[in-house]
C-alpha atoms as a PDB file:
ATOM      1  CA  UNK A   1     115.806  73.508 173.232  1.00  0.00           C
ATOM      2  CA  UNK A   2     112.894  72.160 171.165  1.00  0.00           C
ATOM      3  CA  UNK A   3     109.900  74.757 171.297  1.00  0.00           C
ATOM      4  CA  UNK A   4     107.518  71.945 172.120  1.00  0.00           C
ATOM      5  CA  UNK A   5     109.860  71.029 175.522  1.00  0.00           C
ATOM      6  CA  UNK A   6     109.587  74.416 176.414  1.00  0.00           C
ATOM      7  CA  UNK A   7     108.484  74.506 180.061  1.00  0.00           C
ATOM      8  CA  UNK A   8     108.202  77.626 181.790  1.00  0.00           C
ATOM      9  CA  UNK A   9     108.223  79.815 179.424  1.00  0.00           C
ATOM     10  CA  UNK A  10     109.393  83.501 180.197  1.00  0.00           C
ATOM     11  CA  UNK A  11     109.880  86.688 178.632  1.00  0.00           C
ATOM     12  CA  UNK A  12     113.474  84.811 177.078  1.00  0.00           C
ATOM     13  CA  UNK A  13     111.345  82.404 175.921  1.00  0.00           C
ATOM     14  CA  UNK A  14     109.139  85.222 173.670  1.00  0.00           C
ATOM     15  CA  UNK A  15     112.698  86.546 172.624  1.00  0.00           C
ATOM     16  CA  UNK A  16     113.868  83.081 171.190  1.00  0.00           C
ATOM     17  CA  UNK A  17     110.656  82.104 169.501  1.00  0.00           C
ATOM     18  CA  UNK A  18     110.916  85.425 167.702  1.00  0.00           C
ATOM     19  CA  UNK A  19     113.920  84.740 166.321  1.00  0.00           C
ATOM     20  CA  UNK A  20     112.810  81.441 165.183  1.00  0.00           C
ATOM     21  CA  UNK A  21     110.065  82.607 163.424  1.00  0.00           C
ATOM     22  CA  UNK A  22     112.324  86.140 162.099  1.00  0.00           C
ATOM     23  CA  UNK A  23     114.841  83.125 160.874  1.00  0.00           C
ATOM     24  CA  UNK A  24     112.563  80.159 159.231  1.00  0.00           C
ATOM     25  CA  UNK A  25     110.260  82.702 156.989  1.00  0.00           C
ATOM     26  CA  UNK A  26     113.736  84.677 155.816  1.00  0.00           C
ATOM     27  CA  UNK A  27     114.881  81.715 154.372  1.00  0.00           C
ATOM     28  CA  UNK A  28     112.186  82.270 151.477  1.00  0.00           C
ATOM     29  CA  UNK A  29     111.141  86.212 152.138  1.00  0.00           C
ATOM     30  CA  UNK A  30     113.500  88.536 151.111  1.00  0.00           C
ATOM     31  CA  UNK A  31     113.506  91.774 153.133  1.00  0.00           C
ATOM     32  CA  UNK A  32     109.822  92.658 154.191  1.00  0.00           C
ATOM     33  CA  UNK A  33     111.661  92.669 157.799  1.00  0.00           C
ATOM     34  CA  UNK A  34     109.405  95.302 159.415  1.00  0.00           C
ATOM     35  CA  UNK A  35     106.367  93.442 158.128  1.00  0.00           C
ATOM     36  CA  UNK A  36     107.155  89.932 159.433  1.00  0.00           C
ATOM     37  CA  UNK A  37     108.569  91.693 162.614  1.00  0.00           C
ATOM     38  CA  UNK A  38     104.884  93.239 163.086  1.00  0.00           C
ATOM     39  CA  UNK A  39     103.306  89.676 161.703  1.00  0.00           C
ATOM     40  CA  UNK A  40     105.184  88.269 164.688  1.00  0.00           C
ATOM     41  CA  UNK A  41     104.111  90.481 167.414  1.00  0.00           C
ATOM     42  CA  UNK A  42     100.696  90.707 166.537  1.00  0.00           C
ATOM     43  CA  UNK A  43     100.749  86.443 167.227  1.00  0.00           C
ATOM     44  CA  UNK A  44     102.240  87.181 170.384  1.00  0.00           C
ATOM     45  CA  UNK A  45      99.414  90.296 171.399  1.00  0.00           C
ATOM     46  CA  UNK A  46      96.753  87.487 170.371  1.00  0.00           C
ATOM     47  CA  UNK A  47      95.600  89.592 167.712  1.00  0.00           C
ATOM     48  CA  UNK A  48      94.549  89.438 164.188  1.00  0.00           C
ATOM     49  CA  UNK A  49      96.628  91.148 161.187  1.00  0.00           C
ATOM     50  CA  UNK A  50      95.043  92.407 157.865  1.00  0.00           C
ATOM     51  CA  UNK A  51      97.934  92.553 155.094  1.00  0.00           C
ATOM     52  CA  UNK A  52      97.794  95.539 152.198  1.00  0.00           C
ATOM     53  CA  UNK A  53      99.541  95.400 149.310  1.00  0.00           C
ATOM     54  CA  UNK A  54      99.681  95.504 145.551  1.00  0.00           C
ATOM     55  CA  UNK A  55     100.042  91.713 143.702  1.00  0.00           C
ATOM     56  CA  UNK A  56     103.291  90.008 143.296  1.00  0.00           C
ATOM     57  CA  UNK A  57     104.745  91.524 147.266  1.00  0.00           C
ATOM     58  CA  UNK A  58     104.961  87.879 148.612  1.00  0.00           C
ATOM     59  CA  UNK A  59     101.414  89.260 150.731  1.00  0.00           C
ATOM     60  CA  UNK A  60     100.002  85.385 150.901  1.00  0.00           C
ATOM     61  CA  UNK A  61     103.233  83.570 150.770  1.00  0.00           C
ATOM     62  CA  UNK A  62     104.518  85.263 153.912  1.00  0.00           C
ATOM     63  CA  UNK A  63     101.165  84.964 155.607  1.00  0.00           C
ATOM     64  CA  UNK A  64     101.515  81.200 154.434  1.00  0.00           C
ATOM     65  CA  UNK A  65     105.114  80.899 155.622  1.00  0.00           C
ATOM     66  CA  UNK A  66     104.454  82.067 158.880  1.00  0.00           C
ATOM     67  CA  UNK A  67     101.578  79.460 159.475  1.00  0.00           C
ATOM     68  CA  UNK A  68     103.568  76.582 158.350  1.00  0.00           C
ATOM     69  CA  UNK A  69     106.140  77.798 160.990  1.00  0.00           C
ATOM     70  CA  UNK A  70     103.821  77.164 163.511  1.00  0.00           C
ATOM     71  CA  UNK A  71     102.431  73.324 164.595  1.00  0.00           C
ATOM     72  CA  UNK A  72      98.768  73.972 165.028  1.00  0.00           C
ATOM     73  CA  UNK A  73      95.765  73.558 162.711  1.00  0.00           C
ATOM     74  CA  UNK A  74      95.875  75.381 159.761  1.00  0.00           C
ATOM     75  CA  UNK A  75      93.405  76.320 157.233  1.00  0.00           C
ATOM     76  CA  UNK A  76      92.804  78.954 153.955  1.00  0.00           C
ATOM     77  CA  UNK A  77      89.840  80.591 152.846  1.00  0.00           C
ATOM     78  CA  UNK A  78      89.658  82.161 149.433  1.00  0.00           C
ATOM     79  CA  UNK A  79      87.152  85.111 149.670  1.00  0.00           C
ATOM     80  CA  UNK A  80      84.702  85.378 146.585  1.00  0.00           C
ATOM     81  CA  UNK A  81      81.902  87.325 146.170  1.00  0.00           C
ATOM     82  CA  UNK A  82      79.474  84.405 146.451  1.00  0.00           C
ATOM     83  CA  UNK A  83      81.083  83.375 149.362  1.00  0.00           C
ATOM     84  CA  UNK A  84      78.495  82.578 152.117  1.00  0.00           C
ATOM     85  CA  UNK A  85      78.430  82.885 155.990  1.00  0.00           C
ATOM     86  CA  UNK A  86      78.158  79.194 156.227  1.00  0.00           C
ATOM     87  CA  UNK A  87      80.855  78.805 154.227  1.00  0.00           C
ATOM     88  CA  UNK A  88      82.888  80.504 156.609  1.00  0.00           C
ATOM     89  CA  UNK A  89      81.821  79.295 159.818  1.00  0.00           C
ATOM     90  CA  UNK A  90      80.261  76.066 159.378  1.00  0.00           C
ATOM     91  CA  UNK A  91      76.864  74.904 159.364  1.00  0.00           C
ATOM     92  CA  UNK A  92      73.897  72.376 161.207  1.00  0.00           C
ATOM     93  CA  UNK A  93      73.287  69.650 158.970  1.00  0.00           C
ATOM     94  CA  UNK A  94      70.747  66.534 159.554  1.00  0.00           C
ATOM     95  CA  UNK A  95      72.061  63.311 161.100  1.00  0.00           C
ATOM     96  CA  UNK A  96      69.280  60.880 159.320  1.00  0.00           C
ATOM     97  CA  UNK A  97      70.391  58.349 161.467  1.00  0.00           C
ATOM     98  CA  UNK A  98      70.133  60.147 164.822  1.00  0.00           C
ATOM     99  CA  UNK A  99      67.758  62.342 163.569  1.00  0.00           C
ATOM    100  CA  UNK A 100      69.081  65.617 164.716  1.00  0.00           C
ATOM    101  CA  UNK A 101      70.687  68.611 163.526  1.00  0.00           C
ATOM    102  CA  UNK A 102      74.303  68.657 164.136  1.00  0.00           C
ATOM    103  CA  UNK A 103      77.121  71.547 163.309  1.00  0.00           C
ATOM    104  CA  UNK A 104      79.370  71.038 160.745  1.00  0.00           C
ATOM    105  CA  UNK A 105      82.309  73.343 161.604  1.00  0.00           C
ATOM    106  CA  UNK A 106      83.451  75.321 159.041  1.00  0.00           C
ATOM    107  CA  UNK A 107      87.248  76.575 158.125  1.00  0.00           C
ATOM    108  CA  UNK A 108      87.431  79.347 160.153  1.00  0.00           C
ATOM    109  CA  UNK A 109      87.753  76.495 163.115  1.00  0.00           C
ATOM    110  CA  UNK A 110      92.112  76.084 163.345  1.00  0.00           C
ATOM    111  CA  UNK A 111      94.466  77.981 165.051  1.00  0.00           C
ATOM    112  CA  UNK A 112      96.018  79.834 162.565  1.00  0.00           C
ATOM    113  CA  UNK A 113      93.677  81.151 159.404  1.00  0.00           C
ATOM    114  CA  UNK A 114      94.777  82.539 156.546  1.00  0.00           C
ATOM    115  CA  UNK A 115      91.422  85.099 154.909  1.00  0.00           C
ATOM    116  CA  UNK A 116      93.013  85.745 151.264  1.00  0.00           C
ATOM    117  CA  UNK A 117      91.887  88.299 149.384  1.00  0.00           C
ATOM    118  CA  UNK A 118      89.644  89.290 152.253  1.00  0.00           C
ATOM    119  CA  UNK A 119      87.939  92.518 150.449  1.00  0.00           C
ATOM    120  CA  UNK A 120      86.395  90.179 148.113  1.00  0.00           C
ATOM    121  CA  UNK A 121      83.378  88.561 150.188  1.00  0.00           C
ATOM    122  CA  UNK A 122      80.115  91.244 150.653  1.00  0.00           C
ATOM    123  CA  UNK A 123      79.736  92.672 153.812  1.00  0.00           C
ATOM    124  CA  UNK A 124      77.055  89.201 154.861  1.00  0.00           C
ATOM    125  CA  UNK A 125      79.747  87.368 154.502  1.00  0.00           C
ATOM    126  CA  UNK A 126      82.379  89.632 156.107  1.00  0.00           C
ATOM    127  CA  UNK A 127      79.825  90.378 159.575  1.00  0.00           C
ATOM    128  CA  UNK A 128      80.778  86.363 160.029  1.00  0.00           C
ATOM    129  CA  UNK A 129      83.655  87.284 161.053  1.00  0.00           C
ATOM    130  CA  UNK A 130      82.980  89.914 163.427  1.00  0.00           C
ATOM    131  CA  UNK A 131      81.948  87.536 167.017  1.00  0.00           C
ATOM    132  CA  UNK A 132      85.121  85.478 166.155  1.00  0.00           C
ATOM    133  CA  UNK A 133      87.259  87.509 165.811  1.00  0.00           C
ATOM    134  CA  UNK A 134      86.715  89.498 168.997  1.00  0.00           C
ATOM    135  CA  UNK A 135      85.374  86.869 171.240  1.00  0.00           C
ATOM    136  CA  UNK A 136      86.854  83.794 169.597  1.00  0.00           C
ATOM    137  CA  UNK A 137      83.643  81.715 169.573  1.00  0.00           C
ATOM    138  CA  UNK A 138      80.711  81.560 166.773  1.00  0.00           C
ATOM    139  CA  UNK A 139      77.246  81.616 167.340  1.00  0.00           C
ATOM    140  CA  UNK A 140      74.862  79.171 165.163  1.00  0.00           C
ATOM    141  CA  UNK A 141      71.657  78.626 165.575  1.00  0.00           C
ATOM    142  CA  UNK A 142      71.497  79.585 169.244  1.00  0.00           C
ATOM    143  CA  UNK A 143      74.768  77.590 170.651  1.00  0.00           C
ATOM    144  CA  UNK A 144      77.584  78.944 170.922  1.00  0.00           C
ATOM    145  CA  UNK A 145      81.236  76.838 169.865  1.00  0.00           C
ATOM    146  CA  UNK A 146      84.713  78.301 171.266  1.00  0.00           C
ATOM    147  CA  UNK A 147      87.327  78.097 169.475  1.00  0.00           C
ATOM    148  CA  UNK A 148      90.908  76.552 170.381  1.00  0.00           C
ATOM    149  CA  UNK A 149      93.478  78.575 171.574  1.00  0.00           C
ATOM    150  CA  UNK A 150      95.426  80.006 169.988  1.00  0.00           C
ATOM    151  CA  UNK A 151      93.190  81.606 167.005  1.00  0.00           C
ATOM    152  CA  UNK A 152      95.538  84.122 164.944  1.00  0.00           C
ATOM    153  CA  UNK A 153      94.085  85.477 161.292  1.00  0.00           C
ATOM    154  CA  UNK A 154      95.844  86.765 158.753  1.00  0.00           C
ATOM    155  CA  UNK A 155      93.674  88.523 156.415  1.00  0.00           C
ATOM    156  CA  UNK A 156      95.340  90.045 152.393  1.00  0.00           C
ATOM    157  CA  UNK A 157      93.749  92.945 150.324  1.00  0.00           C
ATOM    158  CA  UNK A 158      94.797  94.293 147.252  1.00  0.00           C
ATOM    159  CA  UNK A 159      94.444  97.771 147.610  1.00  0.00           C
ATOM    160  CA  UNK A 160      94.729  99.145 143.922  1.00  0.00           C
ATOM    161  CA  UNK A 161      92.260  96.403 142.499  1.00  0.00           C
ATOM    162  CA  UNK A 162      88.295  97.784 142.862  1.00  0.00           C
ATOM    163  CA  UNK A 163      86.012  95.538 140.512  1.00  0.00           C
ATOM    164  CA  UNK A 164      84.705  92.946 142.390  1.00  0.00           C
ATOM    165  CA  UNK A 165      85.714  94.152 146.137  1.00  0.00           C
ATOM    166  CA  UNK A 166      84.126  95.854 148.867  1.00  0.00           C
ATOM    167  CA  UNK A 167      84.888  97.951 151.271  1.00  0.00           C
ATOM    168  CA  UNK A 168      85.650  96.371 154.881  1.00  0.00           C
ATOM    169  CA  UNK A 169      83.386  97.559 157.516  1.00  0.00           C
ATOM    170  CA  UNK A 170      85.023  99.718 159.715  1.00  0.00           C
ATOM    171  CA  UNK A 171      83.505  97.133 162.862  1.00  0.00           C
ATOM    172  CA  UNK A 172      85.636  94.887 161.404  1.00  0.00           C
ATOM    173  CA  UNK A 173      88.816  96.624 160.474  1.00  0.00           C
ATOM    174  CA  UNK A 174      88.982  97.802 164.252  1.00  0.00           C
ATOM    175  CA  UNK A 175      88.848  93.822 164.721  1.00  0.00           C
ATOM    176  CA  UNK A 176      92.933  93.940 163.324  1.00  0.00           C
ATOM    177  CA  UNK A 177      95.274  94.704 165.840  1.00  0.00           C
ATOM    178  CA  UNK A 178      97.319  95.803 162.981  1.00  0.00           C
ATOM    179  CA  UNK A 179      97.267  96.778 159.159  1.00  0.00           C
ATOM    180  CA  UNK A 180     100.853  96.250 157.485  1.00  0.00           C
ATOM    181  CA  UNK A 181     101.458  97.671 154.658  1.00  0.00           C
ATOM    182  CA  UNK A 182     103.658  95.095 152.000  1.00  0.00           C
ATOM    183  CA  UNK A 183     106.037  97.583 150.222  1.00  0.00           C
ATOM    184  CA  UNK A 184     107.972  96.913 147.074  1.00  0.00           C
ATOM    185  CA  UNK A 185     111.483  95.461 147.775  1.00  0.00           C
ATOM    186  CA  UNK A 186     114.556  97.718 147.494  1.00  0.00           C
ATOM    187  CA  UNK A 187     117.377  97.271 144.590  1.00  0.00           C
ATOM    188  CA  UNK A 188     119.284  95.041 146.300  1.00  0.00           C
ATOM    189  CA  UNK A 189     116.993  92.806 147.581  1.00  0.00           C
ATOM    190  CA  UNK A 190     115.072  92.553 144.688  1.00  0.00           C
ATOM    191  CA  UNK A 191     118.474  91.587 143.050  1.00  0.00           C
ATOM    192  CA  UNK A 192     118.342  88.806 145.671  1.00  0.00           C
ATOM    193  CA  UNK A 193     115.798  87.951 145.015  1.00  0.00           C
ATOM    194  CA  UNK A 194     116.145  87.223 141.651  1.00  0.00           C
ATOM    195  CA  UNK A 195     119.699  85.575 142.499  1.00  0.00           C
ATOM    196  CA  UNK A 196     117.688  83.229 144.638  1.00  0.00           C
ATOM    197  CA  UNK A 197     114.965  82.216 142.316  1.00  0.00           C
ATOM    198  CA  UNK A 198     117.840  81.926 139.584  1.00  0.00           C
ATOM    199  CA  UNK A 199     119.667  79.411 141.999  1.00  0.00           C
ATOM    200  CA  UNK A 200     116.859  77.688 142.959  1.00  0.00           C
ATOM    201  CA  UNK A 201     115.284  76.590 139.492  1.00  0.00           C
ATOM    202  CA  UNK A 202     112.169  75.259 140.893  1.00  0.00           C
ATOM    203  CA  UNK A 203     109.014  77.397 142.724  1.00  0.00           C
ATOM    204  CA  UNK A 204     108.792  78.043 146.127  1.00  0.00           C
ATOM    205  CA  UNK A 205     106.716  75.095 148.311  1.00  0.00           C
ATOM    206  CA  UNK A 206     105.426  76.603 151.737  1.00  0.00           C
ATOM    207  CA  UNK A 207     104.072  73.536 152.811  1.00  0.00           C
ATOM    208  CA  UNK A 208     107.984  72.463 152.639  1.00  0.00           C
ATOM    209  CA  UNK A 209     109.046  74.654 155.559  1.00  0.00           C
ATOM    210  CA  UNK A 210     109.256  72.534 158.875  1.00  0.00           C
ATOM    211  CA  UNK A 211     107.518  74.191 161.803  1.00  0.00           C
ATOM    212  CA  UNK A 212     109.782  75.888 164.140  1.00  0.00           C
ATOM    213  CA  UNK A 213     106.927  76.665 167.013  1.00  0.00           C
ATOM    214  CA  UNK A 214     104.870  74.304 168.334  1.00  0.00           C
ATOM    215  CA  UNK A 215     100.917  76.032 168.388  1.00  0.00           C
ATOM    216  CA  UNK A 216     100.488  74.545 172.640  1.00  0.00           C
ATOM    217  CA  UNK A 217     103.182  77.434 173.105  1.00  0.00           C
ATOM    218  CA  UNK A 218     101.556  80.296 171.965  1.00  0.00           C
ATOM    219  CA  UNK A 219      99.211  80.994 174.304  1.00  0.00           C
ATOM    220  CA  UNK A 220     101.755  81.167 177.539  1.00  0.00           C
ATOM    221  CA  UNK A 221     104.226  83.073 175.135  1.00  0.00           C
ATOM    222  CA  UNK A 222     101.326  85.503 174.819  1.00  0.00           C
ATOM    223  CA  UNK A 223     100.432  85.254 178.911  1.00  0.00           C
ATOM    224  CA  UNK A 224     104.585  86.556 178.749  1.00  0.00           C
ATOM    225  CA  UNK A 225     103.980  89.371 176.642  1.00  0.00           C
ATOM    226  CA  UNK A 226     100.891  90.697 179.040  1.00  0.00           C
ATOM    227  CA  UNK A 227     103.096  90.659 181.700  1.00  0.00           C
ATOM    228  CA  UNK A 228     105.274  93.249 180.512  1.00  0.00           C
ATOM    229  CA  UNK A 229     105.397  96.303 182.957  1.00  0.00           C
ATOM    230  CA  UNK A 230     104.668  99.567 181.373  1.00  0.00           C
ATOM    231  CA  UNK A 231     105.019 102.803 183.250  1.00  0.00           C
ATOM    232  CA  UNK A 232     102.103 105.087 184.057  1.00  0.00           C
ATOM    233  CA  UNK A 233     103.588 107.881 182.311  1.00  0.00           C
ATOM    234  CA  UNK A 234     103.628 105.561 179.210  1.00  0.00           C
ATOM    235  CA  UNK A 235     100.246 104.291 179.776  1.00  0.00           C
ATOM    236  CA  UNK A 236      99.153 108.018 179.740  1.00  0.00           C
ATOM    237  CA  UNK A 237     101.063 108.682 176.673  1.00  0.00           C
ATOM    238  CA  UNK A 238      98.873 105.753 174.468  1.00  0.00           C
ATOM    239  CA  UNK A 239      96.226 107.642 176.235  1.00  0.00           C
ATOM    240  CA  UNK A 240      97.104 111.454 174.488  1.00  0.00           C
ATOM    241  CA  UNK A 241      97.867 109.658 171.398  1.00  0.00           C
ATOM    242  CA  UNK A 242      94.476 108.458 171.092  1.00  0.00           C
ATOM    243  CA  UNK A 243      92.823 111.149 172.716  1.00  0.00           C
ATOM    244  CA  UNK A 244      94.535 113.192 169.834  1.00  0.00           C
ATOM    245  CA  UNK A 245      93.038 111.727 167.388  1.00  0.00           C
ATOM    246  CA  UNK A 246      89.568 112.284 168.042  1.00  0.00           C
ATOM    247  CA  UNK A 247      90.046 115.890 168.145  1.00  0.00           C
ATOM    248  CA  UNK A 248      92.233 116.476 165.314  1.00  0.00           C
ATOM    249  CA  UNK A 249      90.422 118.783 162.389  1.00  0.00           C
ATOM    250  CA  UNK A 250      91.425 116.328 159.669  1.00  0.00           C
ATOM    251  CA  UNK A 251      90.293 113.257 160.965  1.00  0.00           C
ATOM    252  CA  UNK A 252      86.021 112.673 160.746  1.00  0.00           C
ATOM    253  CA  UNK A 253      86.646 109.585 163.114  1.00  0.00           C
ATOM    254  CA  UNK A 254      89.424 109.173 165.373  1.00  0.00           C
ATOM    255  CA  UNK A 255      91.293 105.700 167.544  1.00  0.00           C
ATOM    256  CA  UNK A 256      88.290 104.420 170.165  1.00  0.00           C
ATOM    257  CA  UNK A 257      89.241 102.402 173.628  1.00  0.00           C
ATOM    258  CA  UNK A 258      90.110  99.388 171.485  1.00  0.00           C
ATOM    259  CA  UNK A 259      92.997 101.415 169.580  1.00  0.00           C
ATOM    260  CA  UNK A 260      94.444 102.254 172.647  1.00  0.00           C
ATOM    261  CA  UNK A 261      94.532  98.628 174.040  1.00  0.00           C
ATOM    262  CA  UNK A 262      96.041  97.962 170.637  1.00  0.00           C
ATOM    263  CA  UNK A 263      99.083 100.014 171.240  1.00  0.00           C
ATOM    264  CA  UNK A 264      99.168  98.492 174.544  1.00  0.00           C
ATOM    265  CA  UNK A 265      99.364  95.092 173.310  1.00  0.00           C
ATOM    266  CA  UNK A 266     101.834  95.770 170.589  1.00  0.00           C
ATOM    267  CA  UNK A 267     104.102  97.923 172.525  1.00  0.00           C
ATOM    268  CA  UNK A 268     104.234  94.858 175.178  1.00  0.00           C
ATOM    269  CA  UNK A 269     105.277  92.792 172.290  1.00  0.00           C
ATOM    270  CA  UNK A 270     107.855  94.500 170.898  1.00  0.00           C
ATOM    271  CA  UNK A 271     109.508  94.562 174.175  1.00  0.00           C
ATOM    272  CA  UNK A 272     108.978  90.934 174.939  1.00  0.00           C
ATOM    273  CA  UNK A 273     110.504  90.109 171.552  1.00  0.00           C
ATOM    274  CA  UNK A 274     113.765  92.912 172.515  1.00  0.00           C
ATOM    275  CA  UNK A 275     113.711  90.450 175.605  1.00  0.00           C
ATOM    276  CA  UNK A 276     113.019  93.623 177.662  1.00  0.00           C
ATOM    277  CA  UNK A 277     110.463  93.309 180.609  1.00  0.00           C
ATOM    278  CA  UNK A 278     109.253  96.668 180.386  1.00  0.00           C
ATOM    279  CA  UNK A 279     107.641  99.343 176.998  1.00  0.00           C
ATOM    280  CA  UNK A 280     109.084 102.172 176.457  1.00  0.00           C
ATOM    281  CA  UNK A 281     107.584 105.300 174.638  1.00  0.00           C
ATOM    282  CA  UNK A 282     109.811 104.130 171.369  1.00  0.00           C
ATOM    283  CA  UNK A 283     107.823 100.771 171.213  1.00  0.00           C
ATOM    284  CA  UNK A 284     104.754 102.720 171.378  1.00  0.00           C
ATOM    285  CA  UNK A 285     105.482 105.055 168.466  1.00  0.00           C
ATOM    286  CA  UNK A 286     106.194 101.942 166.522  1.00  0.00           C
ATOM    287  CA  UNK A 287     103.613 100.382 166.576  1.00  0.00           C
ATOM    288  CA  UNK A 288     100.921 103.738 165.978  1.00  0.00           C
ATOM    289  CA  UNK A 289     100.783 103.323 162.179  1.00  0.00           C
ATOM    290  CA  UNK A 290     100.448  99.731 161.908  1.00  0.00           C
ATOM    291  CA  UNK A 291      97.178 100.245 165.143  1.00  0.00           C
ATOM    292  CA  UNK A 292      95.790 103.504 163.805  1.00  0.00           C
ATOM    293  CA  UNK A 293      96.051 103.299 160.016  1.00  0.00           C
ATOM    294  CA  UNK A 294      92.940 101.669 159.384  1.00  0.00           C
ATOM    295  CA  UNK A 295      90.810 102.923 162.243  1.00  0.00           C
ATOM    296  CA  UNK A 296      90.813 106.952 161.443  1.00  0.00           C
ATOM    297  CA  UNK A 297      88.634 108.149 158.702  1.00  0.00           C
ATOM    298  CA  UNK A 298      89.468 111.283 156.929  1.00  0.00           C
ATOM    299  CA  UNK A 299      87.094 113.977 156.743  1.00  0.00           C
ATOM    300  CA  UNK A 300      86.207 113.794 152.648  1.00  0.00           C
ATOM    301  CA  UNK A 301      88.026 117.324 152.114  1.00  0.00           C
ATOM    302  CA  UNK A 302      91.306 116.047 153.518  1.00  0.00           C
ATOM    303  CA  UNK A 303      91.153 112.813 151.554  1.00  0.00           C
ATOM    304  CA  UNK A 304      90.685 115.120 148.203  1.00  0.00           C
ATOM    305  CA  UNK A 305      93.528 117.088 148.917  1.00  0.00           C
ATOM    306  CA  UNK A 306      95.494 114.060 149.121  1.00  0.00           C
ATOM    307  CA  UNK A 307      95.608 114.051 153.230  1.00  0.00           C
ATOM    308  CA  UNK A 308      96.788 110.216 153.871  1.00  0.00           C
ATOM    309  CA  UNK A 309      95.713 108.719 157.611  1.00  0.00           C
ATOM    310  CA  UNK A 310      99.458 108.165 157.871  1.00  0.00           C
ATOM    311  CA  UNK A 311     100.224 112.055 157.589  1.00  0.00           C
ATOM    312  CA  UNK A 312      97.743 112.873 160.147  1.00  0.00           C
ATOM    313  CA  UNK A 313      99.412 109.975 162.670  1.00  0.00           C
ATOM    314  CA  UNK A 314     103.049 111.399 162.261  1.00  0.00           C
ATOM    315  CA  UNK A 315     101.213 115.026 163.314  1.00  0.00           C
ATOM    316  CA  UNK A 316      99.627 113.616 166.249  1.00  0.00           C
ATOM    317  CA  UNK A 317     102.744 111.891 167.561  1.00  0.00           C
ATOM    318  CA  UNK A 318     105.021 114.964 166.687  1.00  0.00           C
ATOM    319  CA  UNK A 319     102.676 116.971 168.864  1.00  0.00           C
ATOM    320  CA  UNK A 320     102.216 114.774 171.936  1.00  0.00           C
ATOM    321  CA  UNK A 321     105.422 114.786 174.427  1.00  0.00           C
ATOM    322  CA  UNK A 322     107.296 111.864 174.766  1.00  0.00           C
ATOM    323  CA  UNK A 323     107.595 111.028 178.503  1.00  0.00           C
ATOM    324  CA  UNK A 324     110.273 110.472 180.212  1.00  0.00           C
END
């Protein structure tokens, strides 16, 4: 079955395109599993995923992989710190032969956007982002442009790298549905890695991978994923999680509403993709880190003692019953 002759697409349907995706970036990523697994639901939630990790962890090529594997409108914006707002979203320029302004989109307009480097840009340039990424639509001079579903960002930071970065706003970073963390490969797959590359005598073309999902698809594989039944002991368990947060002594800030949709959505994935109609607590407490790492800020004692916001997440978990 092509994934452009889909039809009716069903939960199976969310299970299967999964796979493609899981299979067509592992040809070129080794290991990073967990990550691409995470990259993949977060498509399927219709959210946005910002990507952490130190240079040389494959952080852009898998982000780039897993937009060539999709048909749809692609596009890459390198964040500087002279980058602009206009530069970003587009802006009115005169028609001398109509005589009228007329908007000029800019590349945040495709379906699937990779934001490199995306610490880079001062916060001007970074409150762009904010209306499309939540409501999918920009706002210039007083009209208002939708954009095409489906819209999916990927966003990179280094995180060890401080001269000439800023720090994200925390408006924004709730804006993620999740924040993956790209890890160092283990032994043996960095000895694959280097097996591979040794093989293959020639560097690595994304552009060369052949789409394996076709972008019309997304958004009724995502209309799947929301139909996923979750139980209203499970609902209530999200619920304490969150509600945990905000009253745990280490934690200055704790997960609002939109963190709890978060695990919501991502749990719902995760099961879709298992080919399960249904969440269970175990595809809740998967996805916590990846919602709730960015979105808790430590009190500034616990962050000098070394405190990490993924300490204080395994704590709230471990103290909130599992229902069942």
């Amino acid at each position: 079955m092509e994934p452009s002759s889909a039809g009716k697409l069903n939960l199976g349907a969310v299970q299967l395109a999964a796979s493609w995706l899981r299979e067509a970036i592992g040809r070129v990523i080794v290991g990073q599993r967990e990550l691409i697994d995470l990259m993949i639901a977060a498509l399927f939630a219709d959210g946005h995923v910002l990507i952490e990790g130190v240079p040389g962890v494959a952080k852009t090529l898998t982000a780039r992989l897993m937009s060539r594997a999709i048909s749809a409108e692609f596009s890459r914006i390198q964040f500087t710190p002279d980058l602009m707002p206009a530069d970003v979203i587009g802006t009115s320029v005169f028609n001398q032969q109509k005589s009228i302004f007329e908007f000029a989109v800019g590349p945040i307009f495709a379906n699937v956007v990779l934001i490199d480097e995306v610490n880079r840009a001062p916060a001007k340039t970074q409150a762009a982002l904010f209306e499309v990424m939540e409501e999918r639509q920009v706002t210039v001079d007083g009209a208002t442009y939708a954009m095409k579903p489906p819209f999916f960002a990927l966003a990179t930071q280094n995180p060890i790298e401080h001269e000439g970065t800023y720090r994200l706003p925390e408006a924004q970073l709730d804006r993620f549905l999740f924040k993956l963390i790209a890890g160092y490969p283990t032994l043996d797959e960095e000895t694959s890695l280097l097996d591979a590359a040794h093989k293959r005598q020639a560097r690595i073309d994304p552009d060369a991978l052949q789409p394996v999902l076709a972008g019309a698809d997304i958004p009724k594989l995502q209309a799947a994923v929301r139909s996923v039944h979750i139980e209203p002991s499970v609902l209530r368990y999200i619920a304490e999680i969150v509600h945990a947060t905000r009253d745990h002594p280490a934690l200055y800030v704790g997960g609002s509403p939109r963190a709890s949709l978060a695990l919501l959505r991502g749990a719902q994935a995760l099961a879709a993709m298992d080919g399960r109609d249904y969440a269970a607590p175990e595809d809740v407490r998967r996805v916590t880190e990846p919602v709730l790492r960015h979105r808790l800020l430590l009190t500034p004692d616990r962050e000098l003692d070394g405190t990490t916001t993924e300490d204080v997440i395994r704590q709230v978990v471990a103290s909130v019953e599992v229902p069942r």
